[in-house]
N, C-alpha and C. Protein backbone atom coordinates (compact mmCIF):
# COMPACT_ATOMS: atom_id res chain seq x y z
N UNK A 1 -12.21 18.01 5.33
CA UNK A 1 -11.07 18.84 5.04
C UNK A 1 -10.90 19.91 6.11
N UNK A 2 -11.99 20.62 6.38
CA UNK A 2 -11.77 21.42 7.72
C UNK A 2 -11.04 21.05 9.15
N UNK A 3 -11.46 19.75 9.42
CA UNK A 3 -10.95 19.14 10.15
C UNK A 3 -9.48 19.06 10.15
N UNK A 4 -9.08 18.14 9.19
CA UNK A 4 -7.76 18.29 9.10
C UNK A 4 -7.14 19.54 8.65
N UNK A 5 -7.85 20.64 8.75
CA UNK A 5 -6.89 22.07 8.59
C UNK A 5 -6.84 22.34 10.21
N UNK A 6 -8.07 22.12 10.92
CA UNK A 6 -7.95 22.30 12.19
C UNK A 6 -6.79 22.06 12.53
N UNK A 7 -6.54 20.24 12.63
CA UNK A 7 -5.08 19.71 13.25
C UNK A 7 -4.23 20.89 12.77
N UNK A 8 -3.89 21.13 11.81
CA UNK A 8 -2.93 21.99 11.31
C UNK A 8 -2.74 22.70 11.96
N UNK A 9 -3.85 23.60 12.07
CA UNK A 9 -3.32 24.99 12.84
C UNK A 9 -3.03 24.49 14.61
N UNK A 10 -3.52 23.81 14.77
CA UNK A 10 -3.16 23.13 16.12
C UNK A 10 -2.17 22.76 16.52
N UNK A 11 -1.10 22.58 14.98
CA UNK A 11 -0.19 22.07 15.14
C UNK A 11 1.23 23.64 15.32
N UNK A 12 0.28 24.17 14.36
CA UNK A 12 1.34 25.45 14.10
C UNK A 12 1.25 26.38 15.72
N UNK A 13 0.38 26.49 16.41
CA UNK A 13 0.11 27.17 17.44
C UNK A 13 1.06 26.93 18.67
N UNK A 14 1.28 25.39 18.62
CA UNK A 14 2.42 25.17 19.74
C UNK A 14 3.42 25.50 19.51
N UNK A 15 3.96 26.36 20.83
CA UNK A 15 5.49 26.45 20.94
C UNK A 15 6.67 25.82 21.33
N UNK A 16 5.92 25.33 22.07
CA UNK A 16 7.30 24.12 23.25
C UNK A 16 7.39 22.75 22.08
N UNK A 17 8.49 22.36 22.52
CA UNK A 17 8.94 21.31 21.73
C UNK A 17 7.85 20.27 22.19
N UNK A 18 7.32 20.03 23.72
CA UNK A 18 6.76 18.82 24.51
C UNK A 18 5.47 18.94 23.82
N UNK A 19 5.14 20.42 23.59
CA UNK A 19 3.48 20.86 23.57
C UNK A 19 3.22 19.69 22.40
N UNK A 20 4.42 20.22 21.25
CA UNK A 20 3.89 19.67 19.61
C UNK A 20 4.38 18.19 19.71
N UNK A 21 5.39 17.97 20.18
CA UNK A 21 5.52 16.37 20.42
C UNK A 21 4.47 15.59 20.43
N UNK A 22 3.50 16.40 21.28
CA UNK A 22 2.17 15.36 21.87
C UNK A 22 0.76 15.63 21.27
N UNK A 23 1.03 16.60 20.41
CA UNK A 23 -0.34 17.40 19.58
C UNK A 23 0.05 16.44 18.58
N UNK A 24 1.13 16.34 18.05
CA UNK A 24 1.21 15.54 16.65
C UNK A 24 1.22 14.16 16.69
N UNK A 25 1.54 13.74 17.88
CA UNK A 25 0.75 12.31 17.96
C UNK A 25 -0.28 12.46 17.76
N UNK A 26 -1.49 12.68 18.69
CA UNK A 26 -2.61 12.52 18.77
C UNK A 26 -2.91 13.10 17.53
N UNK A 27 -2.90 14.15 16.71
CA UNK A 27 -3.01 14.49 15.46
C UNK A 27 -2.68 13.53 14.59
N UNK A 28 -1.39 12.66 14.94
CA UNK A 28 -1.56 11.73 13.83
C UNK A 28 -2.34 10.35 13.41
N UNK A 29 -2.87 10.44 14.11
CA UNK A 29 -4.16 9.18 14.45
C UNK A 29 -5.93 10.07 13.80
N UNK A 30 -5.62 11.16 14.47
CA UNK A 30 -6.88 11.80 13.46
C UNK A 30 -6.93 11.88 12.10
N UNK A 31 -5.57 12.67 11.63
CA UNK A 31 -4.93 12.68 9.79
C UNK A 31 -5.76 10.94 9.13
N UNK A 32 -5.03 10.07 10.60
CA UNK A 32 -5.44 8.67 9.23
C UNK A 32 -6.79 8.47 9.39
N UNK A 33 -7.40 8.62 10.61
CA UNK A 33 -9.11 8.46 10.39
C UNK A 33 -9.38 9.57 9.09
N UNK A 34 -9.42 10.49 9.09
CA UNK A 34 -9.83 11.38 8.62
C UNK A 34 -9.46 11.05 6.95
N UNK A 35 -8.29 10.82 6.85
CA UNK A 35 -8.10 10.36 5.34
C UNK A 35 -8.60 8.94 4.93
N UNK A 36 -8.73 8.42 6.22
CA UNK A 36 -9.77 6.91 5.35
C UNK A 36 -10.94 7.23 4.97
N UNK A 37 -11.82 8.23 5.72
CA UNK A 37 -12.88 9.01 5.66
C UNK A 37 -13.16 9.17 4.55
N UNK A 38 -11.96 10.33 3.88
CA UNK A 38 -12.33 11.07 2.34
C UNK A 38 -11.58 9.54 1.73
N UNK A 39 -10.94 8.99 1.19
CA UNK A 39 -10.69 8.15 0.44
C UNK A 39 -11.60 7.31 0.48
N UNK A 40 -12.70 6.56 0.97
CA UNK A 40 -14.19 5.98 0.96
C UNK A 40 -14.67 6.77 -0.27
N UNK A 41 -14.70 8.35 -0.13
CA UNK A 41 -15.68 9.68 -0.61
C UNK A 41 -15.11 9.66 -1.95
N UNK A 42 -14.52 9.35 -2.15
CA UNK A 42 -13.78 9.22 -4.06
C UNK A 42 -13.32 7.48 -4.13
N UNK A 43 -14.40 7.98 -5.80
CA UNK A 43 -14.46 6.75 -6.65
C UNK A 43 -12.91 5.79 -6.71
N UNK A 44 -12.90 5.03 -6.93
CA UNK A 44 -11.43 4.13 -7.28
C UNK A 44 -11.93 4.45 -8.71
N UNK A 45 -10.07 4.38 -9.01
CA UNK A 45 -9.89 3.71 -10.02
C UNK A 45 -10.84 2.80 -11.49
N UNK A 46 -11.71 1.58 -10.61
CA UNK A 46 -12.55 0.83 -11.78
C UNK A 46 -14.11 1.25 -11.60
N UNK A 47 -14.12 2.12 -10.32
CA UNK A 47 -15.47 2.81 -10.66
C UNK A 47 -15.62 3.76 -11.42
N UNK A 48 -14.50 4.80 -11.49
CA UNK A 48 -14.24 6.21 -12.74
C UNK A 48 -14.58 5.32 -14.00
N UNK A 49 -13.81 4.26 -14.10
CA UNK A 49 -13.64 3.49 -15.51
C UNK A 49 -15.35 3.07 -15.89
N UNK A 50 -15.59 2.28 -15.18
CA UNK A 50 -17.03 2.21 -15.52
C UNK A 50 -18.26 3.15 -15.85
N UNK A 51 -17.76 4.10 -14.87
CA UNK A 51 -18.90 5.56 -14.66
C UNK A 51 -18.62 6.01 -16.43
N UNK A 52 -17.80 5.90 -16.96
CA UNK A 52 -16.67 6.93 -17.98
C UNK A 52 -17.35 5.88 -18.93
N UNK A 53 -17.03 4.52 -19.26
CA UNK A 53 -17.47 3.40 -20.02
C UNK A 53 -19.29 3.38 -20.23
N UNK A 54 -20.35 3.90 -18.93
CA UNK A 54 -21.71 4.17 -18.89
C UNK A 54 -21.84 5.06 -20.37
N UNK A 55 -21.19 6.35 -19.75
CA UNK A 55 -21.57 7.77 -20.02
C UNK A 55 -21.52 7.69 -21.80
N UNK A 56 -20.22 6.87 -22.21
CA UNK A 56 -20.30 6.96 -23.98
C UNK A 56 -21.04 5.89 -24.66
């Protein structure tokens, strides 16, 4: 999550139209690594169900 606050502010910092043009590309290739990352890090769907189905 830090990470992708990084991009953020990386993103907010540029001024020129060219600067952010080219920060938010390359930012947008990090966003999707980075969110495949945490979406691995949380359960789906039929693992909650099972974990939930254990527990009672």
């Amino acid at each position: 999550m830090r990470r992708l606050d990084t991009l953020a502010e990386e993103l907010e910092t540029h001024n020129k139209v060219g600067d952010s043009a080219k920060t938010s590309k390359e930012a947008e290739t990090k966003v999707q690594e980075w969110l495949a990352v945490l979406a691995r890090c949380l359960p789906t769907g039929r693992s909650r169900q099972r974990h939930r189905s254990r527990a009672m």
